[in-house]
Protein backbone atom coordinates (compact mmCIF):
# COMPACT_ATOMS: atom_id res chain seq x y z
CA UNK A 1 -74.94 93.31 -68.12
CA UNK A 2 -72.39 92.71 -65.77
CA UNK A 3 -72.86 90.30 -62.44
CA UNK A 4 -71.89 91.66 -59.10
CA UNK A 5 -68.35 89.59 -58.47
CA UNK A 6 -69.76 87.95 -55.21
CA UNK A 7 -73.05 87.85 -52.82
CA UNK A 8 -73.19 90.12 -50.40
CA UNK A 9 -76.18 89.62 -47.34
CA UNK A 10 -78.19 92.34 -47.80
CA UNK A 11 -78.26 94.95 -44.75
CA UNK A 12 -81.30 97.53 -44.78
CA UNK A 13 -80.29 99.71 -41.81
CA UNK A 14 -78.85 103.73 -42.13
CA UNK A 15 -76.12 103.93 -39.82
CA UNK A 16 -75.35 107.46 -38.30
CA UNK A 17 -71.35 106.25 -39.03
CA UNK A 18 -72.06 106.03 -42.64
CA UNK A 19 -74.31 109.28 -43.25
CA UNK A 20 -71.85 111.44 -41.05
CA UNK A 21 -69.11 109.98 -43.67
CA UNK A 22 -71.14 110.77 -46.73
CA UNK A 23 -71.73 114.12 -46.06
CA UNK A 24 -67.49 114.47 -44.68
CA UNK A 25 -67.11 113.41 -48.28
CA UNK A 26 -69.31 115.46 -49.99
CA UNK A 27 -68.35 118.76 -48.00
CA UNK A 28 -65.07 117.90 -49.33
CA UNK A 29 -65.94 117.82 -52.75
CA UNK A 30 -68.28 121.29 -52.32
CA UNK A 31 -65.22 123.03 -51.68
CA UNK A 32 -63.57 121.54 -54.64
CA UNK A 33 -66.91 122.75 -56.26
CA UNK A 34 -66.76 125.72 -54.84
CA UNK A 35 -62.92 126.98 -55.81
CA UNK A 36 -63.68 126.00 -59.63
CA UNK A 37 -66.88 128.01 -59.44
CA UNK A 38 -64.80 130.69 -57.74
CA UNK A 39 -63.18 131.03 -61.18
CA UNK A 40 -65.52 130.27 -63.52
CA UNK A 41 -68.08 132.70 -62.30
CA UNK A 42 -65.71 135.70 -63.18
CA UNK A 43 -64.31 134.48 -66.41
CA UNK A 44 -66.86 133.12 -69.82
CA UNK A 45 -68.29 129.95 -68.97
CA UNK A 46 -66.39 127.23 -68.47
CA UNK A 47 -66.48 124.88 -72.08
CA UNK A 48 -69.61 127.05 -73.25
CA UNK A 49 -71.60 126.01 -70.28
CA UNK A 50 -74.56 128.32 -69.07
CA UNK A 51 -75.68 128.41 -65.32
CA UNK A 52 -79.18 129.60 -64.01
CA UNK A 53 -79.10 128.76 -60.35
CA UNK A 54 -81.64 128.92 -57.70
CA UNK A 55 -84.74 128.94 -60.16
CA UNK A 56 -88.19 128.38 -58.52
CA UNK A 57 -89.81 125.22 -59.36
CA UNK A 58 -92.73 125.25 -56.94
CA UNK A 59 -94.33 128.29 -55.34
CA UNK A 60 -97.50 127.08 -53.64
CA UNK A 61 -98.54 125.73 -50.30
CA UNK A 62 -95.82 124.41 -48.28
CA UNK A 63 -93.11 126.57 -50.21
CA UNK A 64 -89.59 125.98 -48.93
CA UNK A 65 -87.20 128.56 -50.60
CA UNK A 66 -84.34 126.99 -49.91
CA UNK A 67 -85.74 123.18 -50.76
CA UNK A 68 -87.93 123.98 -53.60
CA UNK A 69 -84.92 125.71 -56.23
CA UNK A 70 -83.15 123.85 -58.81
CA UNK A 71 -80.13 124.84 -60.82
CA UNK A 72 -79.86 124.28 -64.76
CA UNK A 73 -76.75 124.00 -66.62
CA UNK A 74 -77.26 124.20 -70.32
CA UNK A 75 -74.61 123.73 -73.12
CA UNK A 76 -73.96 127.08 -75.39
CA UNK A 77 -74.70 127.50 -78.81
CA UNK A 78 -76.82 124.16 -78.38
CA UNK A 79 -79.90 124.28 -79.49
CA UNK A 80 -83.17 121.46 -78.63
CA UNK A 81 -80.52 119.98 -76.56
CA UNK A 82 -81.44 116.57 -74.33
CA UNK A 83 -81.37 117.13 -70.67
CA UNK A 84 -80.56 115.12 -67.53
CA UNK A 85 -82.49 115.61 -64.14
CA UNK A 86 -79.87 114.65 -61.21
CA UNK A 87 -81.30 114.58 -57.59
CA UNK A 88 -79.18 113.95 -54.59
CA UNK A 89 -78.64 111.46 -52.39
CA UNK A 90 -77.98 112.32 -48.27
CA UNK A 91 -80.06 108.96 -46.75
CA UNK A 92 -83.57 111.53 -47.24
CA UNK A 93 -82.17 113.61 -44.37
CA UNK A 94 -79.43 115.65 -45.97
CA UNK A 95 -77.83 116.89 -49.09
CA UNK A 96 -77.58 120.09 -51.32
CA UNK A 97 -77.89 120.75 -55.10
CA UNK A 98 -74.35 123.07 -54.72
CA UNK A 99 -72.72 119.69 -53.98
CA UNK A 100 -72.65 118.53 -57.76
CA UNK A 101 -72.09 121.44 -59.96
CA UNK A 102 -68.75 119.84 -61.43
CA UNK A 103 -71.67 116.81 -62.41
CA UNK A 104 -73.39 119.68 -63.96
CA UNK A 105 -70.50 120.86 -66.29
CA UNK A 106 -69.28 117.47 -66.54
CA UNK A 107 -72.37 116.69 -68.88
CA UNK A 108 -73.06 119.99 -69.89
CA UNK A 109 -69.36 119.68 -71.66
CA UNK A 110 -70.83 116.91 -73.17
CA UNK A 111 -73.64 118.32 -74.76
CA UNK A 112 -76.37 117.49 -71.98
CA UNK A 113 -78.27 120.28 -70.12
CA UNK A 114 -78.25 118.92 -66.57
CA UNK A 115 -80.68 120.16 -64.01
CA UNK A 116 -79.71 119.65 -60.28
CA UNK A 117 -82.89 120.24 -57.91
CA UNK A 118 -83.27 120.37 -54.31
CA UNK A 119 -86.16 118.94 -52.40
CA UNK A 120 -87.29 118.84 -49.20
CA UNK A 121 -85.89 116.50 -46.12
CA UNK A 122 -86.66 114.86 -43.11
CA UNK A 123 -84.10 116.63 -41.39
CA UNK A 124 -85.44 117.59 -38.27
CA UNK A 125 -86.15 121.23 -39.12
CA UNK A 126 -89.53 122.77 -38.53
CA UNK A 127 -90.33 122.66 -42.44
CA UNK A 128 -89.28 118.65 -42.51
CA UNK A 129 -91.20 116.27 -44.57
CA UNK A 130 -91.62 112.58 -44.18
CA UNK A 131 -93.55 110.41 -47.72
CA UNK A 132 -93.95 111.26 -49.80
CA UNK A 133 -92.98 114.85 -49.56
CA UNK A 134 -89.44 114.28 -50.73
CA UNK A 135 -90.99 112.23 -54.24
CA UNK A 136 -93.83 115.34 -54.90
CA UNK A 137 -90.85 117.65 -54.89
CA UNK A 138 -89.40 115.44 -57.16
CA UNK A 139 -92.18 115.88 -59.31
CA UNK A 140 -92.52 118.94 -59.15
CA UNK A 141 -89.26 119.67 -60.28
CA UNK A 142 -89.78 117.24 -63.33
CA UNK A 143 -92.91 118.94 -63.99
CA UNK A 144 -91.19 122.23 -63.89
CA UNK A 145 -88.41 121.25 -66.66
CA UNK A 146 -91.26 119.07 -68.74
CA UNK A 147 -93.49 122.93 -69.26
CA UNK A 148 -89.89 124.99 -69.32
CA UNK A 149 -86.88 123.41 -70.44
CA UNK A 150 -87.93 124.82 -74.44
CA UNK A 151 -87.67 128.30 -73.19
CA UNK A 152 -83.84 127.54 -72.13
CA UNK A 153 -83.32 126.07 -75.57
CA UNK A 154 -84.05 122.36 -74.56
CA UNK A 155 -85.68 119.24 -75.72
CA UNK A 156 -88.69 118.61 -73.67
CA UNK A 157 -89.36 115.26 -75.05
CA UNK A 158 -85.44 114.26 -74.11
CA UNK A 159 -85.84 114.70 -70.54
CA UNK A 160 -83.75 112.04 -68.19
CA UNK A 161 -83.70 111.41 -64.85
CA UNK A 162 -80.97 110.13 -62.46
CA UNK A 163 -79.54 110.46 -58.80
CA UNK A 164 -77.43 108.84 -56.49
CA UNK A 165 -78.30 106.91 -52.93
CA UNK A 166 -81.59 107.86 -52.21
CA UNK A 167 -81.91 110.28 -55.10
CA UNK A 168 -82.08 107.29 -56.92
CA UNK A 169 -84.77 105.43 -55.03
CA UNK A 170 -87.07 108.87 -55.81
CA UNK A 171 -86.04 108.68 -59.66
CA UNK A 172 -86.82 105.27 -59.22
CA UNK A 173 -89.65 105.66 -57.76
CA UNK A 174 -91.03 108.34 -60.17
CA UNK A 175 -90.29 106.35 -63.11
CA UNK A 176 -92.23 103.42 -61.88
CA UNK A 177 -95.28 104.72 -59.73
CA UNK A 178 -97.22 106.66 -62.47
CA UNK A 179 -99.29 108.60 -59.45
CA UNK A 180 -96.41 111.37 -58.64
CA UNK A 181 -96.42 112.50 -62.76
CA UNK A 182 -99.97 112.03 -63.14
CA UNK A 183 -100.68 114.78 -60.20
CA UNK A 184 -99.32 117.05 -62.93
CA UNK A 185 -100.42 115.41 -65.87
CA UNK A 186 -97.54 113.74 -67.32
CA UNK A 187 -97.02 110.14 -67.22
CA UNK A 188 -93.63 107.92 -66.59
CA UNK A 189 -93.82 108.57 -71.16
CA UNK A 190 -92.63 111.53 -70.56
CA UNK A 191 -89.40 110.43 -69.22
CA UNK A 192 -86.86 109.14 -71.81
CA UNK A 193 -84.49 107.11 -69.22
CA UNK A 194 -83.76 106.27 -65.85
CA UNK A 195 -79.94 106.20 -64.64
CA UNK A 196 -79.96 105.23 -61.11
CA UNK A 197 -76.66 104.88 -58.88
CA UNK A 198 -76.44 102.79 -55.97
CA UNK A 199 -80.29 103.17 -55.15
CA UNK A 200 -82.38 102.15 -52.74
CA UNK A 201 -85.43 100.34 -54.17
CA UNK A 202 -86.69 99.04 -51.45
CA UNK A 203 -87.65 100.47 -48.34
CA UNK A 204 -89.65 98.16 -46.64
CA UNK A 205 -87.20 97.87 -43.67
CA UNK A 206 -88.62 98.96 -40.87
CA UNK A 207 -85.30 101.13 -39.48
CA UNK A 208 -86.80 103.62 -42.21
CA UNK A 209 -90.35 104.32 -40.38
CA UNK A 210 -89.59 107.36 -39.39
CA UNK A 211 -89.28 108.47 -43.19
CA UNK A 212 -91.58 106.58 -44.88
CA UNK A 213 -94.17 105.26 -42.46
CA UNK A 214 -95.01 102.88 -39.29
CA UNK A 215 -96.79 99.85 -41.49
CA UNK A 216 -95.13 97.69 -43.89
CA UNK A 217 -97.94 98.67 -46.29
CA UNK A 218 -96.15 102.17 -46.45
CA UNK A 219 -93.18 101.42 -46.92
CA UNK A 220 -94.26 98.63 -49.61
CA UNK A 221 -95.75 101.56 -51.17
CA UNK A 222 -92.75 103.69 -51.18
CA UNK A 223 -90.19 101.14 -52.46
CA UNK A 224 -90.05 101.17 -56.28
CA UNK A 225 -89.42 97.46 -56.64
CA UNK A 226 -92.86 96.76 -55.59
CA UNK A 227 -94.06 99.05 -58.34
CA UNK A 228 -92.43 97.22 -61.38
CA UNK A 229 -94.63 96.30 -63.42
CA UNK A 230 -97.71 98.52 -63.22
CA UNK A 231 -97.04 99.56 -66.84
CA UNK A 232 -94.14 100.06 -69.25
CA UNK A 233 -90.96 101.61 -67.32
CA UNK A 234 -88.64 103.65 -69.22
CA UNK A 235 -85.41 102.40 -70.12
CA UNK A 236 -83.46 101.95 -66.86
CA UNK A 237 -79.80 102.13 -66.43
CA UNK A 238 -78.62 100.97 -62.80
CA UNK A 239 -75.24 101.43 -61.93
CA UNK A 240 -73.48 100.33 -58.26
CA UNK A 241 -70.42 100.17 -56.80
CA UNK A 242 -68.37 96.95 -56.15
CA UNK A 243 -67.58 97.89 -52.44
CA UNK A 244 -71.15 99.63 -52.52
CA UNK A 245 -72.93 99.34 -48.80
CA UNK A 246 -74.63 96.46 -47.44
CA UNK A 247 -77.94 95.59 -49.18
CA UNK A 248 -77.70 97.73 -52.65
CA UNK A 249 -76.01 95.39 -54.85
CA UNK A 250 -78.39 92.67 -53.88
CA UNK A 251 -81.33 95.51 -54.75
CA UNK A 252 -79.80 96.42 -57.64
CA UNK A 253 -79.71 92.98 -59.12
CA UNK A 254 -83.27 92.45 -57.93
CA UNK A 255 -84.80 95.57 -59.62
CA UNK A 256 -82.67 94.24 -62.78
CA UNK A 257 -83.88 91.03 -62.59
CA UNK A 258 -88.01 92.48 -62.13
CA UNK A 259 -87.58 94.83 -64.91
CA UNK A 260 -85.97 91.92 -67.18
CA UNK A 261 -89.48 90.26 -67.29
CA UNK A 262 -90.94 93.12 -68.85
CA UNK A 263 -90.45 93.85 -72.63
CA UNK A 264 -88.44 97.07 -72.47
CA UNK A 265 -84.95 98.11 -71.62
CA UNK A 266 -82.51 97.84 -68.65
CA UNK A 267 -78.86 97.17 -67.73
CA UNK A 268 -76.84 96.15 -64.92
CA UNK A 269 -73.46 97.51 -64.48
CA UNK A 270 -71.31 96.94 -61.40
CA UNK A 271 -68.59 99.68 -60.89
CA UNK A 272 -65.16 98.00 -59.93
CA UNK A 273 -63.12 100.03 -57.03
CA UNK A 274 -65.65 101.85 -56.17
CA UNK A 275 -67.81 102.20 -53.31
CA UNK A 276 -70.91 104.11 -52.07
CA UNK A 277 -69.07 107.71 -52.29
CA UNK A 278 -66.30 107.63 -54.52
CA UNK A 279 -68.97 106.28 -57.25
CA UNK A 280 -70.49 109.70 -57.31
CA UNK A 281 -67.23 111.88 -56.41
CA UNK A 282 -65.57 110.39 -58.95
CA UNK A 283 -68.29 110.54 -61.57
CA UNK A 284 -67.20 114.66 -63.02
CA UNK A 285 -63.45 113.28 -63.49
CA UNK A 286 -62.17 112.01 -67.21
CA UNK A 287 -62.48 108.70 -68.19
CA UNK A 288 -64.87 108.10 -65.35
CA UNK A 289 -66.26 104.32 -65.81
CA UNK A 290 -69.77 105.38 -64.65
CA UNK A 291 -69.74 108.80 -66.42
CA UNK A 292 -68.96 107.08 -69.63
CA UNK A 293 -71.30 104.48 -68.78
CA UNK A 294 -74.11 107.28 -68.41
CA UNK A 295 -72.86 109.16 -71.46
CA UNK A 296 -73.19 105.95 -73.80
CA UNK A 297 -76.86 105.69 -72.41
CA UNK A 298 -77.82 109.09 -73.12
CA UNK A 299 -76.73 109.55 -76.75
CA UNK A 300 -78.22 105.89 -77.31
CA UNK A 301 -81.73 107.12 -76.01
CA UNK A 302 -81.34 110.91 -77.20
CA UNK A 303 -80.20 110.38 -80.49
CA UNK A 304 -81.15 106.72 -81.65
């Protein structure tokens, strides 16, 4: 485990200045995305990597057909391969699966299938959702990959789930309140691991009513550190930046330090030079510390 290199005082508020330079950053690195793709899509795929995009995960009441789509990249000539569930962050308001596909052949080169979903946002549209519509997408999704992956020529028992920002406060979240799996009957067994980067675990601030409700009781509800504990997690990984925004390293170390009491497995790792964006557009590149970080997780749990 390795110690965050000094205390930081632990901020809960979303600033407009930071979301408008998250998504700066990650419009950037869609067009990056988006030239490779340009390429790939008209030559074999890239390393033996297969894309499906924009497949269906949930159909029924409330269908959003732009929220409610996933994309799955699967590794050719694989076969029963492990797979890795990535949501994105975007502070519950913003964000788009075609932001990450170089995350989806970066793992896919590595033998992982990697599913990228969308979900729906509280984004001010008429089709918003506040909580816990964004976590029962995430569900859904899961469920969708638990009852479908084999057809695709994965491992349904090797299913892992990660995300960045507040992707990883709903993979948290998942993993640790058994009511979002059990709607579809599954339970948090059915997930092999739990990579988080630079979550939010707790929400409990009340600058984030407007997502996740007016009473403290709400939010309490909907921050996953107030969860641990309700029965045996699934191995957690959670990753932050050193220069990671105010508050996240000091909830990271928390949700390390709660999980710790219980007899299964986590680790802390602090990422140094990075900060709350470059630790996810940095995370496709070679010799990545997090990627390699995430990597050594995966074949440890996949393959022990």
């Amino acid at each position: 485990m390795t110690e965050a290199s000094e205390a930081r005082k632990p901020s809960h508020r979303c600033r407009g200045s930071v979301v408008y330079l998250y998504m700066i950053c990650l419009v950037l690195f869609l067009i990056t995305s988006l030239s490779a793709f340009s390429q790939e899509e008209s030559a074999p795929p890239l390393g033996g990597t297969i894309v499906e995009r924009d497949i269906v995960y949930y159909d029924g009441p409330g269908f959003n057909p732009q929220r409610h789509i996933l994309d799955l990249y699967r590794p050719a000539g694989r076969d029963r391969f492990p797979v890795l569930i990535f949501i994105h962050g975007g502070s519950w308001q913003s964000g788009n699966k075609n932001l990450y596909g170089l995350l989806g052949y970066a793992f896919s080169h590595a033998g992982f299938g990697v599913v990228i979903a969308n979900y729906r946002l509280t984004d001010g549209s008429p089709r918003q959702v506040v909580h816990p519509g964004h976590i029962e997408d995430v569900a859904r999704a899961f469920a969708w990959v638990k009852a479908n992956l084999s057809n695709y020529g994965g491992d349904p028992e090797k299913i892992f789930i990660s995300g960045h920002s507040a992707g990883g406060h709903l993979v948290a979240l998942l993993a640790l309140d058994p009511q979002y799996l059990a709607a579809h009957d599954l339970s948090t067994d059915d997930i092999a691991g739990v990579l988080v980067l630079s979550g939010v675990y707790d929400v409990r601030s009340s600058s984030l009513a407007q997502i996740f409700g007016e009473t403290i009781e709400q939010r309490a509800q909907a921050s996953p550190i107030t969860h641990v504990g309700e029965r045996q997690p699934p191995p957690f990984q959670i990753i932050y930046a050193q220069y990671d925004l105010g508050g996240l390293p000091e909830m990271a170390v928390q949700l390390q330090t709660a999980l710790s009491e219980l007899p299964s497995e986590s680790e802390l790792i602090e990422i140094a030079g990075r900060d709350h964006i470059t630790i996810i557009l940095r995370l496709p590149l070679p010799g990545d510390p997090a990627a390699e970080a995430m990597l050594r997780f995966l074949n440890e749990h996949a393959y022990p």
